[in-house]
Protein backbone atom coordinates (compact mmCIF):
# COMPACT_ATOMS: atom_id res chain seq x y z
CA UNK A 1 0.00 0.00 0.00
CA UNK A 2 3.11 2.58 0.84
CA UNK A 3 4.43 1.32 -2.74
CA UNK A 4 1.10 2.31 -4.36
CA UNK A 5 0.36 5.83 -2.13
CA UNK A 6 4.11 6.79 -3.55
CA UNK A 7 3.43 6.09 -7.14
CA UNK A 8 0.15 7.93 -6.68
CA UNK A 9 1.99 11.20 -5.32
CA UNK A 10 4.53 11.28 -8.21
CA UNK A 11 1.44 11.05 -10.44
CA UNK A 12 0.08 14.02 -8.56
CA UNK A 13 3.24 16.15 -8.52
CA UNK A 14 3.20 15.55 -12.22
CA UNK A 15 0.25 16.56 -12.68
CA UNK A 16 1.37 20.45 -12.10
CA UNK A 17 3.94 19.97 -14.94
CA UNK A 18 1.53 18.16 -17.58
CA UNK A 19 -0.76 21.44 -17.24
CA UNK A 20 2.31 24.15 -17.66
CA UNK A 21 4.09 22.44 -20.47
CA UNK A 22 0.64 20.75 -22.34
CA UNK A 23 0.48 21.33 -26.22
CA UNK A 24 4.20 23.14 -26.34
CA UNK A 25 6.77 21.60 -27.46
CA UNK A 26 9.75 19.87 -25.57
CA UNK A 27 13.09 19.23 -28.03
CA UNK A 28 14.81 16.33 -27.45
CA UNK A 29 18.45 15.53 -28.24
CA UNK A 30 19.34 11.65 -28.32
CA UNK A 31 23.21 10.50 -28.85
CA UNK A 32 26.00 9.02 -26.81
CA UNK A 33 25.46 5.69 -24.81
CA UNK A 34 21.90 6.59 -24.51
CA UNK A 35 21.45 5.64 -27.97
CA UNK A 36 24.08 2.69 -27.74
CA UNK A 37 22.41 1.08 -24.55
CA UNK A 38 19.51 -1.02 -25.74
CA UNK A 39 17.88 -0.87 -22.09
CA UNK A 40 18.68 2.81 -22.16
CA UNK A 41 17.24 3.59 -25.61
CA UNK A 42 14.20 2.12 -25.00
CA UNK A 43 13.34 3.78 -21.86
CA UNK A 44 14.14 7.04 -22.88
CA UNK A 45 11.37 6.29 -26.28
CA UNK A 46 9.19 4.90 -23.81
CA UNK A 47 9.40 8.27 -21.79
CA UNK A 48 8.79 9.88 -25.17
CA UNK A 49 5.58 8.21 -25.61
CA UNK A 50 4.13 9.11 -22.49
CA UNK A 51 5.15 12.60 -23.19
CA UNK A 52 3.41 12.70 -25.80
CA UNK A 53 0.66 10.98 -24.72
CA UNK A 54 -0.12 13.29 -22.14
CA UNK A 55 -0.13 15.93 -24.04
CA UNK A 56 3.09 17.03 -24.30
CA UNK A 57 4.98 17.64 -27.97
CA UNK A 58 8.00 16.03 -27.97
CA UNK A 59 10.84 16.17 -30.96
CA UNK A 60 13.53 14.85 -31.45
CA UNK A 61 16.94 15.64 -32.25
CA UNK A 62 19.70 12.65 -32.92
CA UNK A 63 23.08 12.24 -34.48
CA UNK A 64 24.97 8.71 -34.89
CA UNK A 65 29.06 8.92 -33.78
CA UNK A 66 29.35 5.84 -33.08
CA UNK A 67 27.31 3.23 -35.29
CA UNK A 68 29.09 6.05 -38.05
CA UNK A 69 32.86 5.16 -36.50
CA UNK A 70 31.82 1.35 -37.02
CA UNK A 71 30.65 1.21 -39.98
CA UNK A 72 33.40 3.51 -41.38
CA UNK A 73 35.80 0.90 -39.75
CA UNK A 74 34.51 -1.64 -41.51
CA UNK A 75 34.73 0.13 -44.82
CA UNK A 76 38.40 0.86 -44.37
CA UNK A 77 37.87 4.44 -43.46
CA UNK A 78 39.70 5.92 -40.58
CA UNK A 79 37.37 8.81 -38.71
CA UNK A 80 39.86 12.42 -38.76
CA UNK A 81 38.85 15.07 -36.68
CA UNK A 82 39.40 18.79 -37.16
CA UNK A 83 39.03 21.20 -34.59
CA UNK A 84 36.84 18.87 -32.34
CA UNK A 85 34.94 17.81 -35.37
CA UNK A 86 34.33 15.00 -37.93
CA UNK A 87 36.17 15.68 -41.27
CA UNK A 88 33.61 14.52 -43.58
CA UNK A 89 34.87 13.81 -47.20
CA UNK A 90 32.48 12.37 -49.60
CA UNK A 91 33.13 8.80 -48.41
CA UNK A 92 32.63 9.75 -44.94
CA UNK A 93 28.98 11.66 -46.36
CA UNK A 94 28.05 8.43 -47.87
CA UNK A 95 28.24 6.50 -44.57
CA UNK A 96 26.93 9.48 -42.20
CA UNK A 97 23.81 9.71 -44.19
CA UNK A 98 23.03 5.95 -44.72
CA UNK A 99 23.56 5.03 -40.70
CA UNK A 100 21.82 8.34 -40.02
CA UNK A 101 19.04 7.62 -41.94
CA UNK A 102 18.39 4.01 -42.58
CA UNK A 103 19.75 2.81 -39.64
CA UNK A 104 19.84 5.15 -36.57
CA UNK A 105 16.49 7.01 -37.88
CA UNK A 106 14.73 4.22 -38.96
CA UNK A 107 15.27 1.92 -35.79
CA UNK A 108 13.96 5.38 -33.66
CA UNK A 109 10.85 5.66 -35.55
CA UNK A 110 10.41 1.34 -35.64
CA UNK A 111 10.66 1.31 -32.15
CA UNK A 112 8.63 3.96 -31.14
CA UNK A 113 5.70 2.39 -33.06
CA UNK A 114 6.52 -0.60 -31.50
CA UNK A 115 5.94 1.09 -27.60
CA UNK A 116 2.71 2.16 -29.00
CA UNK A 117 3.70 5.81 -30.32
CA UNK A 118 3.44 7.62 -33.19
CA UNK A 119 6.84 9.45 -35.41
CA UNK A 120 8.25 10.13 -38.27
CA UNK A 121 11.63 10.80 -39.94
CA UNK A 122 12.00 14.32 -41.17
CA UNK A 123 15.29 13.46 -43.45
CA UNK A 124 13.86 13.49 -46.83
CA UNK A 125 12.21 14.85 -49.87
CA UNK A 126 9.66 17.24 -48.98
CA UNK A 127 10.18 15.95 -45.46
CA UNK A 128 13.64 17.36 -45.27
CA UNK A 129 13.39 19.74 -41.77
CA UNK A 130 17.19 21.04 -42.07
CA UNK A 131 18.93 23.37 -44.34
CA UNK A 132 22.40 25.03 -44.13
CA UNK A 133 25.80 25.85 -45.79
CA UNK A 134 29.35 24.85 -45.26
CA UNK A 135 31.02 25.31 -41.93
CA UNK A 136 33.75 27.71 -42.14
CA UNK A 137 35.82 27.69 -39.16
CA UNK A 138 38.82 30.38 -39.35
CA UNK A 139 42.21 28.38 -37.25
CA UNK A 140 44.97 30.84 -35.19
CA UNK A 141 45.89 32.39 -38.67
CA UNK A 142 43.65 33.30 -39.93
CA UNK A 143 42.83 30.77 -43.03
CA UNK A 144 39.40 29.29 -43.04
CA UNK A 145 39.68 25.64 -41.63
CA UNK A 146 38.32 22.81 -44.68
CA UNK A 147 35.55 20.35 -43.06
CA UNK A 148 34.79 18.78 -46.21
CA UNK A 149 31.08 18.07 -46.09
CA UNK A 150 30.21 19.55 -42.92
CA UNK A 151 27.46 21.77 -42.33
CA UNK A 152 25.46 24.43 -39.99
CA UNK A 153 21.96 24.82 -39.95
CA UNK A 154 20.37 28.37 -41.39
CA UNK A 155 17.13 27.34 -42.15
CA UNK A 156 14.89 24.95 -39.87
CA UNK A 157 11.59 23.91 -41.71
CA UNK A 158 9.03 25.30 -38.41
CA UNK A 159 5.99 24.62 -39.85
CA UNK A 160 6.60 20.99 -41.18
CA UNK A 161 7.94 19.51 -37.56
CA UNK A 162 5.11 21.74 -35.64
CA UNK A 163 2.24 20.15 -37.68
CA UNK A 164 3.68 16.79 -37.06
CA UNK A 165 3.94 17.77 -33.61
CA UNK A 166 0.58 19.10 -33.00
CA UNK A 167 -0.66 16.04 -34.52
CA UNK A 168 0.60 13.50 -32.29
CA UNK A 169 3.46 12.60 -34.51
CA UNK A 170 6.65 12.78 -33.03
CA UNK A 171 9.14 14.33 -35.20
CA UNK A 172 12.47 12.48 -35.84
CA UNK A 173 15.43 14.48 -37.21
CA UNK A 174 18.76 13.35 -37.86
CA UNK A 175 21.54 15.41 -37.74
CA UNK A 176 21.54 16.11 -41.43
CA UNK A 177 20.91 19.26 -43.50
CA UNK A 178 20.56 19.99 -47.17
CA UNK A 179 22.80 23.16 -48.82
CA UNK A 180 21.06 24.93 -51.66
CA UNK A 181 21.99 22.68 -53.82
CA UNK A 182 20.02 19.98 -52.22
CA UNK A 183 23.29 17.80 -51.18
CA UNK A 184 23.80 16.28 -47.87
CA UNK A 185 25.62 18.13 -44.85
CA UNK A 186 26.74 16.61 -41.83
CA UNK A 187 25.86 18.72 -38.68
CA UNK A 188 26.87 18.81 -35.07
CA UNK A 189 23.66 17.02 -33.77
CA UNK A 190 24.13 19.04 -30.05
CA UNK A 191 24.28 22.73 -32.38
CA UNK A 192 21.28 20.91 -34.60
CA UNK A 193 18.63 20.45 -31.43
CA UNK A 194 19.53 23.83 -30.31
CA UNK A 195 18.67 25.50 -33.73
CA UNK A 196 15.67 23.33 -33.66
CA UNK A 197 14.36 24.55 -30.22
CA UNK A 198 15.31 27.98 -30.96
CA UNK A 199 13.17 28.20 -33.94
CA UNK A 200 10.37 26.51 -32.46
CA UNK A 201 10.88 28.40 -29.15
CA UNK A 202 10.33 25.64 -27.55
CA UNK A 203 9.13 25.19 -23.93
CA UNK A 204 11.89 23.06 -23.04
CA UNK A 205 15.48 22.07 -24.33
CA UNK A 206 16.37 18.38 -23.27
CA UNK A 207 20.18 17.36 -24.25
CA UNK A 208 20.97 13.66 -23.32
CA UNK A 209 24.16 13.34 -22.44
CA UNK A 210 26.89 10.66 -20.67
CA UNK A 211 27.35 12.66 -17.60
CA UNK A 212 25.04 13.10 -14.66
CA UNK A 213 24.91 16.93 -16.10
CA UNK A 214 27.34 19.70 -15.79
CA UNK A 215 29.89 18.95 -12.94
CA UNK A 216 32.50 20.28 -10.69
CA UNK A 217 34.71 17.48 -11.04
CA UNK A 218 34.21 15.50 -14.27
CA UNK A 219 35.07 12.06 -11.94
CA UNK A 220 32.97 13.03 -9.31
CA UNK A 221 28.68 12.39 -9.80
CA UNK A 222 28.74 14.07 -6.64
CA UNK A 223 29.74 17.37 -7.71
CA UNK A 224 26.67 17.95 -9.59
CA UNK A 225 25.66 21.10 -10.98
CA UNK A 226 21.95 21.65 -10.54
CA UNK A 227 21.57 24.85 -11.94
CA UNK A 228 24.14 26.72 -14.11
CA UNK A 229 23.90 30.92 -15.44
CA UNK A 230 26.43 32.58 -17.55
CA UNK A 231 29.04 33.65 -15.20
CA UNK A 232 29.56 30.33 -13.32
CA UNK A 233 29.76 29.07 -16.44
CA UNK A 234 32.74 31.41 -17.39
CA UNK A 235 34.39 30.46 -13.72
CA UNK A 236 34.10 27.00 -14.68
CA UNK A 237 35.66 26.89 -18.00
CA UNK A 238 38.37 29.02 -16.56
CA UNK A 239 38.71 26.40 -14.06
CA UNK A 240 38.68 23.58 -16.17
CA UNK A 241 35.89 21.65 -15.75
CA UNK A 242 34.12 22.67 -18.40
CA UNK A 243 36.11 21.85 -21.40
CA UNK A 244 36.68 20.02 -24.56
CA UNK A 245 33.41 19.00 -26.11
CA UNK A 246 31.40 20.37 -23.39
CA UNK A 247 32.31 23.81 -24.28
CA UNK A 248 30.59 24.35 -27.67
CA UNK A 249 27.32 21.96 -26.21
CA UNK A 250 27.28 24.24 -23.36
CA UNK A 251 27.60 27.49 -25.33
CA UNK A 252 25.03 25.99 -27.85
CA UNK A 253 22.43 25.70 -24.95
CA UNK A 254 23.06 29.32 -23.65
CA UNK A 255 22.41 30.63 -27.65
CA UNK A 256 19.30 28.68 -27.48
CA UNK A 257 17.77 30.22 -24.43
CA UNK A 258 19.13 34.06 -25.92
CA UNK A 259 16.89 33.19 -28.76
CA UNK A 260 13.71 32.30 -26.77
CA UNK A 261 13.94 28.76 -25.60
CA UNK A 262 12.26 28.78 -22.12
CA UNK A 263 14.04 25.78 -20.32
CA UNK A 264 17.37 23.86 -21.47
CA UNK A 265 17.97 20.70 -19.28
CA UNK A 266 21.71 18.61 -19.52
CA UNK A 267 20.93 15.36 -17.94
CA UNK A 268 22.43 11.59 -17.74
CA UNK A 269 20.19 9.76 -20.78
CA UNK A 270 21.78 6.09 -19.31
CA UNK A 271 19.40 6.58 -16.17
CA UNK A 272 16.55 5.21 -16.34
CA UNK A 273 13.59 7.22 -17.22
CA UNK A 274 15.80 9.98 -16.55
CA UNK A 275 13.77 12.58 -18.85
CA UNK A 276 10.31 12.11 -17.16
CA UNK A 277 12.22 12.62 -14.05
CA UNK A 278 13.71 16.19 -14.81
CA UNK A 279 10.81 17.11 -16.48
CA UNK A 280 7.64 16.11 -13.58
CA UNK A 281 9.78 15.93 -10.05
CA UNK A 282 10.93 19.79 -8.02
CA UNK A 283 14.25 18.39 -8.30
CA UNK A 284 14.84 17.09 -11.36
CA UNK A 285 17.88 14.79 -12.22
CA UNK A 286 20.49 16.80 -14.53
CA UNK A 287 21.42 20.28 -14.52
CA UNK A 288 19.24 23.57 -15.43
CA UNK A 289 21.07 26.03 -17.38
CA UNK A 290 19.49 29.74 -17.39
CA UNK A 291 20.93 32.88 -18.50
């Protein structure tokens, strides 16, 4: 009877959240071990349905490292980075967009069904949700930095994810965009869900991560970081503990909530249910970062 009188009180603290964040929509970005961790994966879909299914309107964001870094081992291909970032020549476009698409995508959108939701993947045709140029990064002198087929997202197709969204189809986007010409880029997928929730000025901004959130000390869970602003950001890059590729996910976040985004959440995706339980408890799981 406790059991039961518990579960009953987390559906009532819910309930408070269900009627602020009802029929707005929540972005969602998938990657890391959450997407590598079959147990994990579907937990974190499951928690998708019931977002939705509550009323919620859920999209998601995903990109693919490393099913991409296996399958480009097994073609021969070793993975370069530049700058922090995948050096994507036209081989390397080839097997981002396939895994993106036909396996990571497609295995999102199967399994979703499957736990009794509804999606779709918005990679293609007149489905095709992202739209950019070539990613010119300048280096110490001065010369712009070549990528290859790497892209940034200027364009975000709002109207085609918010019908899909308002329909009770969860929108699945890959970390792809098309240039002008209508050929493939590969985008960052943590700058991708930012762009998304920007233009949609979404409610909320989830990003799955490996980490318990933002922390003190990168080996210590218990240095957690519940709720991070601008300047202790600065202090903790200074520091240190911020760095590497939490850097440019962290600054993505903050350029997300400048643009309108109300909420932007950093939280462990290999915990179990760990999304309904940032989004429906006081406390939350992860870290909150606000301006």
């Amino acid at each position: 009877m406790d059991d039961a009188i518990r579960k009953a009180e987390a559906l009532v603290q819910a309930l408070g959240y269900i009627r602020t964040f009802r029929d707005r929509l929540t972005v969602i970005k998938l990657g890391g071990s959450a997407m590598e961790d079959a147990d994990a994966l579907r937990t974190t879909l499951q928690s998708v349905v019931l977002l939705e299914t509550v009323g919620l309107r859920p999209v998601l964001v995903h990109g693919g490292g490393k099913p991409i870094d296996r399958a480009m081992a097994a073609s021969g291909l070793v993975p370069r980075k530049v700058q922090g970032r995948r050096y994507t020549d036209d081989a390397t476009l080839r097997i981002v967009v396939d895994v993106l698409t036909n396996d990571v995508n497609a295995g999102i959108v199967r399994q979703m069904r499957e736990l009794g939701g509804r999606a779709v993947g918005l990679h293609s045709g007149t489905l095709q949700a992202l739209h950019g140029d070539r990613l010119v990064l300048p280096n110490p002198g001065g010369e712009p930095v070549d990528l290859g087929r790497v892209g940034h997202v200027t364009r975000i197709d709002r109207g085609l994810i918010a019908d899909f969204a308002n329909a009770g189809v969860v929108p699945v986007i890959p970390s792809l965009a098309h240039d002008p010409n209508g050929s493939w880029l590969n985008v960052n997928a943590d700058t991708a869900a930012c762009a998304v929730a920007a233009e949609l000025r979404a409610a909320k901004l989830v990003m799955l991560t490996d980490t318990p959130g933002i922390l003190r000390d990168a080996k210590d869970p218990a240095t957690l970081v519940s709720r991070l602003d601008t300047a202790e950001c600065r202090r903790m890059v200074e520091t240190g503990a911020i760095d590497g590729g939490m850097i440019p996910k962290v600054e993505a976040c903050f350029a997300a909530l400048r643009a309108g985004v109300g909420q932007v959440h950093v939280i462990d995706g290999r915990l179990r249910y760990s999304l309904l339980l940032e989004i429906f408890t006081d406390t939350g799981v992860g870290t909150e970062i606000v301006l």
